[in-house]
N, C-alpha and C. Protein backbone atom coordinates (compact mmCIF):
# COMPACT_ATOMS: atom_id res chain seq x y z
N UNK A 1 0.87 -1.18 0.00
CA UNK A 1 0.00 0.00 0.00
C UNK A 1 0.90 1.22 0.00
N UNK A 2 0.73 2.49 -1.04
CA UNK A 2 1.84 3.08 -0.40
C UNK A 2 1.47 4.48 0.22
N UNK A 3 2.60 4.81 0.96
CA UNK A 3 2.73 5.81 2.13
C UNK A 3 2.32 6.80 1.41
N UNK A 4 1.77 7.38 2.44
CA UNK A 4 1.56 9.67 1.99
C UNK A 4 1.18 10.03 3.02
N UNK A 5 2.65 11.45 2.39
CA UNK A 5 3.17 12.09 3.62
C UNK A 5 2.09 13.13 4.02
N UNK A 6 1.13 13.33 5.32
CA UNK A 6 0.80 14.43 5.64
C UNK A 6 1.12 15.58 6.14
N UNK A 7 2.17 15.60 6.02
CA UNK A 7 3.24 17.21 6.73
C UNK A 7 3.27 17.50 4.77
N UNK A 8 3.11 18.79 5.39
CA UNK A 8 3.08 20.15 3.84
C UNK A 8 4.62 19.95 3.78
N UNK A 9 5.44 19.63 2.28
CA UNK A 9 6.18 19.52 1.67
C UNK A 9 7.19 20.64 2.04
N UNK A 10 6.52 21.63 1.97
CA UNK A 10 7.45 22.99 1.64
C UNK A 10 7.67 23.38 3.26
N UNK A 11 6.64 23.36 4.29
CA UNK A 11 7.15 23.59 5.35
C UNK A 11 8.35 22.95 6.05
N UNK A 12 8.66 21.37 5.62
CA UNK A 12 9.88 20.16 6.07
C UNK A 12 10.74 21.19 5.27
N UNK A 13 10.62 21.66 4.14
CA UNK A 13 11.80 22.33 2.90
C UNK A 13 13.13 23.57 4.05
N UNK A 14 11.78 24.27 4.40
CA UNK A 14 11.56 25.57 5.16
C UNK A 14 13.00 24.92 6.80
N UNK A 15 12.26 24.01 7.59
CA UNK A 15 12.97 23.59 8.21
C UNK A 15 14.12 23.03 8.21
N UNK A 16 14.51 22.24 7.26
CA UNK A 16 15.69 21.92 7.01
C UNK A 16 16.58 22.97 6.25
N UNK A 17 16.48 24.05 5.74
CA UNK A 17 17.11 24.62 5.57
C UNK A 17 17.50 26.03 6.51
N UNK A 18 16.67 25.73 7.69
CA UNK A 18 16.90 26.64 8.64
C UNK A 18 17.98 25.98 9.51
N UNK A 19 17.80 24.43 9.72
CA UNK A 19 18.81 24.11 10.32
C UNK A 19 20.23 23.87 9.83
N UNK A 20 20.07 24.02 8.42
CA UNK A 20 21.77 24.30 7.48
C UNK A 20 21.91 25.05 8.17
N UNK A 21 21.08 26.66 7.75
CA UNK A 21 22.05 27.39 8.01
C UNK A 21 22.38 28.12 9.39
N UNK A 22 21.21 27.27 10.11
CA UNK A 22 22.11 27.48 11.59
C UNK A 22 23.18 26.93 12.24
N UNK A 23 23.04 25.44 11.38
CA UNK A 23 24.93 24.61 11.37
C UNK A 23 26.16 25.69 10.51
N UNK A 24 25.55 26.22 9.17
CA UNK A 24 26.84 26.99 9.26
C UNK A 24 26.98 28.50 9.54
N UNK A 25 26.29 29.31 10.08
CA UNK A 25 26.26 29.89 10.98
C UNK A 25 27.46 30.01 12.26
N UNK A 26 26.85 28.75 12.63
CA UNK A 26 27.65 28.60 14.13
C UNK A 26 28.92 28.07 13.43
N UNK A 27 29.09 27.32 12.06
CA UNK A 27 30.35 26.71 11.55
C UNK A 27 31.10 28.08 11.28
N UNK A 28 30.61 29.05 11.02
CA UNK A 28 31.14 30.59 10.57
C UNK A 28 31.90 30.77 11.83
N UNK A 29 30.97 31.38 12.72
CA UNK A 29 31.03 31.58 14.04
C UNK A 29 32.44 31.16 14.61
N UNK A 30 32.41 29.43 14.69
CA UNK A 30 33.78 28.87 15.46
C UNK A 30 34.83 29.38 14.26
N UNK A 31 34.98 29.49 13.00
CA UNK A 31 35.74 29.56 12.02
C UNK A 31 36.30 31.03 12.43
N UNK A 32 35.33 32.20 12.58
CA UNK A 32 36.23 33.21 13.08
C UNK A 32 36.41 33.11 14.18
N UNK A 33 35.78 32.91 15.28
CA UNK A 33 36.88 32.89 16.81
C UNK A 33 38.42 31.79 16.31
N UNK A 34 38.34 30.79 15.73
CA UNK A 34 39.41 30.45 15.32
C UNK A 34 40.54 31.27 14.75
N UNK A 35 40.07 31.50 13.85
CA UNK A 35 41.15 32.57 13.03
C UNK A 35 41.51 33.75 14.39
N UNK A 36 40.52 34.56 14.78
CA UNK A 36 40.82 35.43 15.31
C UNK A 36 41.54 34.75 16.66
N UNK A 37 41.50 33.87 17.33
CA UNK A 37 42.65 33.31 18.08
C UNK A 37 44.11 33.29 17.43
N UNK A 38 44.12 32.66 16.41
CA UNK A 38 45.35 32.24 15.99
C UNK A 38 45.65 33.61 15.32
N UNK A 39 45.63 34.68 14.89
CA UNK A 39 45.72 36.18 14.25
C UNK A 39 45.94 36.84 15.76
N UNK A 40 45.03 36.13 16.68
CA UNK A 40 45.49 37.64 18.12
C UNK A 40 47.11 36.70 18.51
N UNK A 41 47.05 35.41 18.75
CA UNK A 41 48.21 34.51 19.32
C UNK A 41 49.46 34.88 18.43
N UNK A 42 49.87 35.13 17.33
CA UNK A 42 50.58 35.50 16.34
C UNK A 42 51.02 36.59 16.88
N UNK A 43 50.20 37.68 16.56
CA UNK A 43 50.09 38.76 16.93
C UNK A 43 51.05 39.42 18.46
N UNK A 44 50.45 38.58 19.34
CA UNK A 44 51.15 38.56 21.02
C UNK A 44 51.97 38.05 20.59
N UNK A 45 52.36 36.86 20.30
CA UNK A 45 54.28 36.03 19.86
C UNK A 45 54.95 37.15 19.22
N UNK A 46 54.65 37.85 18.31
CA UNK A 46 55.43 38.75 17.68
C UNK A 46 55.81 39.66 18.38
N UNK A 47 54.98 40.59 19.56
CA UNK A 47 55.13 41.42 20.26
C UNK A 47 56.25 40.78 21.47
N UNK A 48 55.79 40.13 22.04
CA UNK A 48 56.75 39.02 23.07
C UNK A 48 58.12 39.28 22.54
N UNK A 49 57.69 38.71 21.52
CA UNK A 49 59.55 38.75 20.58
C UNK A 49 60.29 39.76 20.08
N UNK A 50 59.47 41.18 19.89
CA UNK A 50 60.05 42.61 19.19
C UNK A 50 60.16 43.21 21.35
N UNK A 51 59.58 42.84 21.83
CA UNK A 51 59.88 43.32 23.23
C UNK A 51 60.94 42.53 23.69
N UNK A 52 61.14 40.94 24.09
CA UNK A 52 62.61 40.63 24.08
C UNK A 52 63.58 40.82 23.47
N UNK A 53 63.60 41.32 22.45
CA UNK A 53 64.91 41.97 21.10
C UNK A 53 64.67 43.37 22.22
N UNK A 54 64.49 44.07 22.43
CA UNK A 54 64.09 45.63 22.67
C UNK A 54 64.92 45.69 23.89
N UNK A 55 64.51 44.50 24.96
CA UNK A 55 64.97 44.37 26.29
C UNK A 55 66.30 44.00 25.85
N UNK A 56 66.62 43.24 25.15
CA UNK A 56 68.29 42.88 24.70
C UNK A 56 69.18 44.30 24.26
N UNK A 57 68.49 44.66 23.54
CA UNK A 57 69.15 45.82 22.85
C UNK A 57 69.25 46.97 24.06
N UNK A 58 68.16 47.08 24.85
CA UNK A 58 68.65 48.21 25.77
C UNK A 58 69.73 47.72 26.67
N UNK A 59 70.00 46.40 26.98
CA UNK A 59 70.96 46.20 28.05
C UNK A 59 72.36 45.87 27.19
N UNK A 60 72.35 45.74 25.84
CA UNK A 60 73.68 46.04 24.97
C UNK A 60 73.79 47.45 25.29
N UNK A 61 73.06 48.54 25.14
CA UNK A 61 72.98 49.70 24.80
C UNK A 61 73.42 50.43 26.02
N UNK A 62 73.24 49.79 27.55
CA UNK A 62 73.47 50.38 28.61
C UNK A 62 75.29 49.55 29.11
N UNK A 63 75.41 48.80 28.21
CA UNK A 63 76.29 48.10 28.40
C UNK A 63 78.05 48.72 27.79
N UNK A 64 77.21 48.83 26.35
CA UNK A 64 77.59 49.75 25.50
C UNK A 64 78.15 51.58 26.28
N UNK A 65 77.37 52.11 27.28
CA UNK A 65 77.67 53.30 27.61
C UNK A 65 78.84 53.05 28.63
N UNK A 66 78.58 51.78 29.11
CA UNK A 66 79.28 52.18 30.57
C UNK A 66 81.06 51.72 29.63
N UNK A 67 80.48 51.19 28.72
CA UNK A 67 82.06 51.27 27.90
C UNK A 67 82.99 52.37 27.76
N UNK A 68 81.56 53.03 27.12
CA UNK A 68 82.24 54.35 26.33
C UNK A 68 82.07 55.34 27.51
N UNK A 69 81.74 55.07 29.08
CA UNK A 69 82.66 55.79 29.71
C UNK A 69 83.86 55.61 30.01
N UNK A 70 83.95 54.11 29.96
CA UNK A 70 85.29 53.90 30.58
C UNK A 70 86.04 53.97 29.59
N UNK A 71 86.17 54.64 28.18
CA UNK A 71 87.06 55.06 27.53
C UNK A 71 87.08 56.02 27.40
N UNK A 72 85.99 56.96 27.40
CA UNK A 72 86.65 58.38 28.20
C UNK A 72 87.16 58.91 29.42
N UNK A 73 86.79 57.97 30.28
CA UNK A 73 88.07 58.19 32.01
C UNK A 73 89.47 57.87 31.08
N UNK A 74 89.34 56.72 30.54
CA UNK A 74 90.65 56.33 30.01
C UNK A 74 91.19 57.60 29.49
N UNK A 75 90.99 58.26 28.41
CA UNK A 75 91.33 59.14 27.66
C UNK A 75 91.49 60.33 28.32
N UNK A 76 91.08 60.49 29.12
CA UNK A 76 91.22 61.62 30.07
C UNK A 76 92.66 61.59 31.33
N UNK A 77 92.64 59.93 31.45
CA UNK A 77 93.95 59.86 32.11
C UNK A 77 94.86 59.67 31.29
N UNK A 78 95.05 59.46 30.09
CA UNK A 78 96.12 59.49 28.84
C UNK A 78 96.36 61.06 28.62
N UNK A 79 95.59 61.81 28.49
CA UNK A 79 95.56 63.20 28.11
C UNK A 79 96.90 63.70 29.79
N UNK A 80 95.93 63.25 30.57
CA UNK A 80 96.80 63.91 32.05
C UNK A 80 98.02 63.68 31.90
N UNK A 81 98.31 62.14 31.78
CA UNK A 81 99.75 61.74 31.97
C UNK A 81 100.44 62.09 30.70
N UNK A 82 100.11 61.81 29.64
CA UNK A 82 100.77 62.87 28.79
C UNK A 82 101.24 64.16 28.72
N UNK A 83 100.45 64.99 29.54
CA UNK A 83 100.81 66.58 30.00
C UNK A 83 101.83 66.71 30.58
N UNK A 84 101.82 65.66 32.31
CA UNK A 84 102.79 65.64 33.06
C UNK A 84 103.87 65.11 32.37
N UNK A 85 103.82 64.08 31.75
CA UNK A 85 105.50 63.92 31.03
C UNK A 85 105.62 64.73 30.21
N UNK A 86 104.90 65.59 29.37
CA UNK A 86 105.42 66.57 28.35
C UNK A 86 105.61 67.53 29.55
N UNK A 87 105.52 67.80 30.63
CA UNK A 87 106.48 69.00 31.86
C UNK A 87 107.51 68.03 31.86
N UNK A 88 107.57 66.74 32.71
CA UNK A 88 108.37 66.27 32.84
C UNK A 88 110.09 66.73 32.09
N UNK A 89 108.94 66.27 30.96
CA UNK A 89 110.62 66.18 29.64
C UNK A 89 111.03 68.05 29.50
N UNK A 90 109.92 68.57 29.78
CA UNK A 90 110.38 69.91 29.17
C UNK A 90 111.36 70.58 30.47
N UNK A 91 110.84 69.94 31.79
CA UNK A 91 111.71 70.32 33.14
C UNK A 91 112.95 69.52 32.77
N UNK A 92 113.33 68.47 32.11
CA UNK A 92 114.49 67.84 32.10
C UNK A 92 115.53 68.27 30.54
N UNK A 93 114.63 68.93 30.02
CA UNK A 93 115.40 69.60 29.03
C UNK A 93 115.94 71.04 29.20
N UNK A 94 115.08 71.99 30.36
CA UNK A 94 115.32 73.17 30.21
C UNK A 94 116.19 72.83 31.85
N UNK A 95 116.72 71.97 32.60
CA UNK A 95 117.45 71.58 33.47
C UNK A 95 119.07 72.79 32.99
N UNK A 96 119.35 72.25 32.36
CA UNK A 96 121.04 72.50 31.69
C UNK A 96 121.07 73.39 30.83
N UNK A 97 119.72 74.23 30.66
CA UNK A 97 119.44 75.38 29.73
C UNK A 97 120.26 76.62 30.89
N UNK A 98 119.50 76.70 32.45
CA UNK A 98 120.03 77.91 32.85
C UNK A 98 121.65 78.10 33.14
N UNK A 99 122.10 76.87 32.90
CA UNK A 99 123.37 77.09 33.13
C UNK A 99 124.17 77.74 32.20
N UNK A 100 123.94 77.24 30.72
CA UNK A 100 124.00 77.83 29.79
C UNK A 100 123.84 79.28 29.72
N UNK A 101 122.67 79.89 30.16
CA UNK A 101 122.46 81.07 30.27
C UNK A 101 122.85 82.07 30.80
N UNK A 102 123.09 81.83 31.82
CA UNK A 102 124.18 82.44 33.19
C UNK A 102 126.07 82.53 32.36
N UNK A 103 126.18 81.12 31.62
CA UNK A 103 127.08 81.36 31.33
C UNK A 103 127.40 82.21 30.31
N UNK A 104 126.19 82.48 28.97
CA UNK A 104 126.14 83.64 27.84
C UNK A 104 126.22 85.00 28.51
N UNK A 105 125.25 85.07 30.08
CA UNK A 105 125.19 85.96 30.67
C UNK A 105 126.45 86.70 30.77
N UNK A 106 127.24 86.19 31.31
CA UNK A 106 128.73 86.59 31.74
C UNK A 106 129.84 86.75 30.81
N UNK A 107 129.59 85.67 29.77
CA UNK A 107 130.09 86.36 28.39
C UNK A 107 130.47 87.49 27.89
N UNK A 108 128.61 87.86 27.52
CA UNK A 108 128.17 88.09 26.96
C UNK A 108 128.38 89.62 27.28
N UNK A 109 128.51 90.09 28.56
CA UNK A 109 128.35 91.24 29.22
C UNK A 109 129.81 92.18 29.00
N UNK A 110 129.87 93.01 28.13
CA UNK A 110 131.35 93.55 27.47
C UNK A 110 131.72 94.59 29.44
N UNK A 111 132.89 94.72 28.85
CA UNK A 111 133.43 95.79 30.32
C UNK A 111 132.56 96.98 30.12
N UNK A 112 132.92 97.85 31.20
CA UNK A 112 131.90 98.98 31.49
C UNK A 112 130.61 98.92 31.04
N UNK A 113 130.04 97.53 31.85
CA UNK A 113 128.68 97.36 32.07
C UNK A 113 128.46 96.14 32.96
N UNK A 114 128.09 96.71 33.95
CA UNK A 114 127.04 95.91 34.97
C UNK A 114 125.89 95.36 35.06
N UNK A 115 125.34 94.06 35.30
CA UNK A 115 123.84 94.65 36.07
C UNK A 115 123.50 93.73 37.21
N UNK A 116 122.25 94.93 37.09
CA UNK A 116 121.85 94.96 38.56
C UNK A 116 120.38 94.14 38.82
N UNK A 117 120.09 93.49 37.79
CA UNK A 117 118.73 92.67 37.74
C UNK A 117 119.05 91.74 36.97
N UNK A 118 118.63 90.58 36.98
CA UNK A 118 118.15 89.51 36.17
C UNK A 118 116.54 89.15 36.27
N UNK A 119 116.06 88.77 35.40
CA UNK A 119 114.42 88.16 35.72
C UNK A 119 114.00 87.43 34.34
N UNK A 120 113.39 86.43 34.86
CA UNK A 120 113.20 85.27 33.35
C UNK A 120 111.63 84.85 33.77
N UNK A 121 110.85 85.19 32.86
CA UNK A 121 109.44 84.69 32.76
C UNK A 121 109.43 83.99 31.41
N UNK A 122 109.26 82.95 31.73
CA UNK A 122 109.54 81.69 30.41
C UNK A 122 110.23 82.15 29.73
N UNK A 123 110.38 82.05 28.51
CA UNK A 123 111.84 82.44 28.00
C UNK A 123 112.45 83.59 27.84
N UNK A 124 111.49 84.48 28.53
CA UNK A 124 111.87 85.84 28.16
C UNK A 124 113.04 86.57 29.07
N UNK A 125 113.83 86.94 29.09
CA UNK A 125 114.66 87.49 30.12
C UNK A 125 115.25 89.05 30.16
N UNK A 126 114.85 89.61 30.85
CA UNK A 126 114.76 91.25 31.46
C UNK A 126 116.00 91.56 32.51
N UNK A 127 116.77 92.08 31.40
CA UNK A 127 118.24 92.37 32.14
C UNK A 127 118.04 93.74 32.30
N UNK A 128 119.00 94.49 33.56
CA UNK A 128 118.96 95.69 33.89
C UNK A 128 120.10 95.92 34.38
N UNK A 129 120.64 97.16 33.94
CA UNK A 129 121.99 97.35 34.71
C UNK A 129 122.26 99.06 34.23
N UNK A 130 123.62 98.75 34.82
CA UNK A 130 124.36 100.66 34.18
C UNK A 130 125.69 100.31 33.26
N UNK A 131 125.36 100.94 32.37
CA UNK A 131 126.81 100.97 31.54
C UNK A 131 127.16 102.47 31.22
N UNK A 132 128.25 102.22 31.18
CA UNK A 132 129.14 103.70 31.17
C UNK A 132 129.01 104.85 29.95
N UNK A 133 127.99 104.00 29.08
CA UNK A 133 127.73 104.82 28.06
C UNK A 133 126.77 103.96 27.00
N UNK A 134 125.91 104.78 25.88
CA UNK A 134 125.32 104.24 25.38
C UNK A 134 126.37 103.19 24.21
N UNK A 135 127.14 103.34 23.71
CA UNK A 135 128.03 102.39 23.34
C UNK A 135 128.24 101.31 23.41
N UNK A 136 128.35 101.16 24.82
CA UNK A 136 128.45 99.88 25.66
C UNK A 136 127.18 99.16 25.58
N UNK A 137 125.80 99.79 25.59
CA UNK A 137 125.16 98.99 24.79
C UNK A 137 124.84 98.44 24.12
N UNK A 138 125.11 99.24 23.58
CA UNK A 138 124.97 98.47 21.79
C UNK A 138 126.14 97.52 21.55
N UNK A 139 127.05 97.46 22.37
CA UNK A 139 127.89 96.61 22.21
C UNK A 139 127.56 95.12 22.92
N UNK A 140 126.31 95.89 23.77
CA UNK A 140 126.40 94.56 24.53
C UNK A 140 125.06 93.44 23.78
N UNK A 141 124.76 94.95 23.39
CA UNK A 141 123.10 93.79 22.67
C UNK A 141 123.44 92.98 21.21
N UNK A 142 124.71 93.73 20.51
CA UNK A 142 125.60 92.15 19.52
C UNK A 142 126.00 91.41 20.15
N UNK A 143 126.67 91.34 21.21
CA UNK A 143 126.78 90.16 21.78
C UNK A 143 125.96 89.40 21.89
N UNK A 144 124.55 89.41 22.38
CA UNK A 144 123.49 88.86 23.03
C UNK A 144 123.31 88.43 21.64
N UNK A 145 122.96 88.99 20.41
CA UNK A 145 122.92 88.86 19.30
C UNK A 145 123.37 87.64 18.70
N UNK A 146 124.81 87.47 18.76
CA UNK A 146 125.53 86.50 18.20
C UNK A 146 125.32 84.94 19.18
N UNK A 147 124.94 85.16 19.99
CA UNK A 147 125.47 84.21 21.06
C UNK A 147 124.03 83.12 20.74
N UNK A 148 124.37 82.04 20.85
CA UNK A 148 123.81 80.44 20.84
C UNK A 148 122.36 80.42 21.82
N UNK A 149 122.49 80.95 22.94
CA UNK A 149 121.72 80.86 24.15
C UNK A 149 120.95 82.24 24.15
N UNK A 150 120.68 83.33 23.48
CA UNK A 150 120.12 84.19 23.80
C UNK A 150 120.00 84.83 22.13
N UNK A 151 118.87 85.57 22.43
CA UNK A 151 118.56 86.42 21.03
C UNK A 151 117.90 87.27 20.78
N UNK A 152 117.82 87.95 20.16
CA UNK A 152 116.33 89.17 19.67
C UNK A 152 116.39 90.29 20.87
N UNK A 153 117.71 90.71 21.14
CA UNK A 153 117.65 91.93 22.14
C UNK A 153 116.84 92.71 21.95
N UNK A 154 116.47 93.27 22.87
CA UNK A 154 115.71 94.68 22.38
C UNK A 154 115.50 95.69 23.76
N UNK A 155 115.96 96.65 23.59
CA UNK A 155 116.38 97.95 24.45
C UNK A 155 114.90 98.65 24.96
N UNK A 156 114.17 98.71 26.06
CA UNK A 156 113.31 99.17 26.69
C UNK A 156 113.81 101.01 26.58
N UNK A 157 114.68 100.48 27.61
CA UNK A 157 115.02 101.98 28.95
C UNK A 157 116.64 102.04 28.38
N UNK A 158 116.52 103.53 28.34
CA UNK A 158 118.15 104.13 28.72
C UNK A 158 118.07 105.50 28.82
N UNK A 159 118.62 105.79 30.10
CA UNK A 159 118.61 107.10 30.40
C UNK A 159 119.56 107.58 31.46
N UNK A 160 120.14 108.81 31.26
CA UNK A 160 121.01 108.92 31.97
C UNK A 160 120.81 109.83 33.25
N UNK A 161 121.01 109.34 35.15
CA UNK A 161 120.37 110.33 35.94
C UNK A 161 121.98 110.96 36.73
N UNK A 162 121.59 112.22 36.89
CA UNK A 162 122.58 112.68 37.54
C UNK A 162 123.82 113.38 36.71
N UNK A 163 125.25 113.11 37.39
CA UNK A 163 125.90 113.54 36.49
C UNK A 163 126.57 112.87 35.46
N UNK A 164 127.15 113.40 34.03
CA UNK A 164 127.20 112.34 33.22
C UNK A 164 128.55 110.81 33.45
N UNK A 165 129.23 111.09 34.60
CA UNK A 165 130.06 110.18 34.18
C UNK A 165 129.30 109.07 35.42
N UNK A 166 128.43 109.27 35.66
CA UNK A 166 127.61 108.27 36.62
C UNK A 166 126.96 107.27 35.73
N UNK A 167 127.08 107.02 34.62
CA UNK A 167 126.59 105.98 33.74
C UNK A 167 124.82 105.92 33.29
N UNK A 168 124.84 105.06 32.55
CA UNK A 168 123.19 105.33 31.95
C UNK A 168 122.71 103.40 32.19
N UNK A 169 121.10 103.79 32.92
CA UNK A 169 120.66 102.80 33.37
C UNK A 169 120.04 102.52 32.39
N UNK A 170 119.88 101.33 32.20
CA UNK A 170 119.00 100.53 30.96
C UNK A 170 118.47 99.37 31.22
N UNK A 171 117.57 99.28 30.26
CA UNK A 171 116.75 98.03 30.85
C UNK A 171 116.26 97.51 29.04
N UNK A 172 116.96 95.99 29.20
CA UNK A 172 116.70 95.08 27.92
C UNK A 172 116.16 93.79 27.76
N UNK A 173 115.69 93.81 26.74
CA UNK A 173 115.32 91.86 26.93
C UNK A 173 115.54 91.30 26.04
N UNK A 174 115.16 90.31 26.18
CA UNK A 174 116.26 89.25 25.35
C UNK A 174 115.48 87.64 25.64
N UNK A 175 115.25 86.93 24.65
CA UNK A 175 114.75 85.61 24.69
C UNK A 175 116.08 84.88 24.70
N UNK A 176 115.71 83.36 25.60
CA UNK A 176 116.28 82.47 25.76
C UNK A 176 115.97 81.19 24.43
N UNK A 177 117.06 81.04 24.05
CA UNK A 177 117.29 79.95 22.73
C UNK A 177 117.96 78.50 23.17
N UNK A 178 117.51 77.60 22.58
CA UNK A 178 118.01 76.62 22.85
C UNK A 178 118.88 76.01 21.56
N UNK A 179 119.72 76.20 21.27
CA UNK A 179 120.21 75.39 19.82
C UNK A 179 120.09 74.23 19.57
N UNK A 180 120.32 73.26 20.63
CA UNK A 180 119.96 72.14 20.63
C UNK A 180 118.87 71.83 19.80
N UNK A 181 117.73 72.43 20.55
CA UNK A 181 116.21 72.08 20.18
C UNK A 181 116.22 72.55 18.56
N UNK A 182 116.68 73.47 18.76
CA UNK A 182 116.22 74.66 16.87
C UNK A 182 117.13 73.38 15.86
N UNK A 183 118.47 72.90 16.54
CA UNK A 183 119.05 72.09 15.85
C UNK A 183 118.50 70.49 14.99
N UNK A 184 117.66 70.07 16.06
CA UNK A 184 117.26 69.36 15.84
C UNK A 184 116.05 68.78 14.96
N UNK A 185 114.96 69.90 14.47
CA UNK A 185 114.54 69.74 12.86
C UNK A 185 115.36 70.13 11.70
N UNK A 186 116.32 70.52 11.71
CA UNK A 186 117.30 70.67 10.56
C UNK A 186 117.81 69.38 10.54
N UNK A 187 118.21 68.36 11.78
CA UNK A 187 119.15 67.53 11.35
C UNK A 187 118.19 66.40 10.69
N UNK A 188 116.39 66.46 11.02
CA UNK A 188 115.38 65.43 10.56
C UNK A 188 115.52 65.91 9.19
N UNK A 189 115.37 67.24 9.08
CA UNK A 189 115.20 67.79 7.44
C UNK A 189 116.55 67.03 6.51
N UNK A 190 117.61 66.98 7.52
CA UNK A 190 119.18 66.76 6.45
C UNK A 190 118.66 65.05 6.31
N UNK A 191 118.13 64.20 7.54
CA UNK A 191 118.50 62.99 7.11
C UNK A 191 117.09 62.25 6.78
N UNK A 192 116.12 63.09 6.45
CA UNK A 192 115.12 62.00 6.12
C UNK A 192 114.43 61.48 7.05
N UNK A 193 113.42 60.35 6.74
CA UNK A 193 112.80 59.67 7.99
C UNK A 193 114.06 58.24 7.81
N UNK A 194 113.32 58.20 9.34
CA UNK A 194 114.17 56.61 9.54
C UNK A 194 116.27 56.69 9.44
N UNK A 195 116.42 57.96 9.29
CA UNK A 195 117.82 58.48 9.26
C UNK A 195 118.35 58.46 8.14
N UNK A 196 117.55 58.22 6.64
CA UNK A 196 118.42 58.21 5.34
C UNK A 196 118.77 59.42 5.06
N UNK A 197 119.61 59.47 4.44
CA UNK A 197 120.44 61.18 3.41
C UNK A 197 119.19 61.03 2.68
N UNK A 198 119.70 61.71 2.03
CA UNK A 198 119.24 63.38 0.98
C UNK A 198 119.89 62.55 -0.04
N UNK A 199 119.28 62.46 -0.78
CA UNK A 199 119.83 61.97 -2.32
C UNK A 199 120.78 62.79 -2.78
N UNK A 200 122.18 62.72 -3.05
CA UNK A 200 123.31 63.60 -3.68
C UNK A 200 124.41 63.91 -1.92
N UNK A 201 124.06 63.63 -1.01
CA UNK A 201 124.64 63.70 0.40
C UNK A 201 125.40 62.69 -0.08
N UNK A 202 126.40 63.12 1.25
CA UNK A 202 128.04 62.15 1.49
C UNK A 202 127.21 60.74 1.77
N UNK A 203 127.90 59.80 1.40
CA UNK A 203 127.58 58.17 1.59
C UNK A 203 128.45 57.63 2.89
């Protein structure tokens, strides 16, 4: 005998296609909380990881400073001790200079003329005395002239007080020279670096 259905055709139609699409619906549904899990989880890993690089880099970076202080203390005590030995050497070079000087001094100083001051502010030196005439100056400032240890006279004061055979006081100066030192880029210039001649020099 056969069957017939009394439920209206189109209403079963109606229902079953309400329950598709409430299966994919909710299949939508889990599909984006999915994605959007795995898109936010990504998302945080990446951050995690640009923040541990970040945390690395600042403690290179603080690591990094305390370097580059301690190479500027360094540099600052290289600078010092360099100063003090450049006194050092310059106290052990200008050692055997005043002797020298004292000795041009006395030289240097023609008869009928005295003096009565010495004074040296770095190389400069401020002689004072009486000579018996202006003559004697000028005789005395070629000397100073010619001489190894002293140079570039030059006459301040001269004047004569009282009566004339009481002499004329003057006051001169005069730089201190070292030949040594002045000598010693001429002899780099004569031999080159490393001590070779001059091309056409004695062999």
């Amino acid at each position: 005998m056969p069957r017939i259905n009394l439920l209206p055709w189109r209403e079963a139609e109606r229902k079953r296609k309400r329950q598709e699409f409430g299966v994919g619906a909710v299949a939508a549904l889990l599909g984006a909380a999915l994605v959007y899990f795995v898109v936010n989880w990504q998302m945080q890993s990446a951050i995690d990881d640009q923040m541990a690089r970040n945390s690395y880099l600042n403690e290179e970076i603080k690591e990094l400073d305390k370097q580059i202080a301690e190479i500027l203390d360094l540099e600052e005590q290289k600078q010092r001790l360099q100063a003090r030995i450049t006194v050092i050497e310059s106290l052990e070079l200008s050692r055997p200079e005043i002797v020298h000087v004292f000795d041009q001094l006395v030289r240097t100083t023609p008869d009928g003329i005295y003096l009565t001051s010495v004074k040296q502010t770095d190389r400069k030196i401020e002689l004072k005395g009486i000579a018996q005439s202006s003559t004697r100056v000028a005789s005395y400032m070629r000397n100073i002239d010619a001489s190894e240890w002293l140079k570039d006279p030059a006459l301040q004061i001269l004047e004569t007080k009282g009566a004339s055979d009481a002499g004329s006081q003057f006051t001169l100066n005069a730089i201190q020279e070292n030949p040594q030192v002045a000598a010693a880029p001429a002899q780099e210039n004569a031999t080159g670096p490393a001590g070779a001649r001059r091309p056409g020099g004695a062999s």
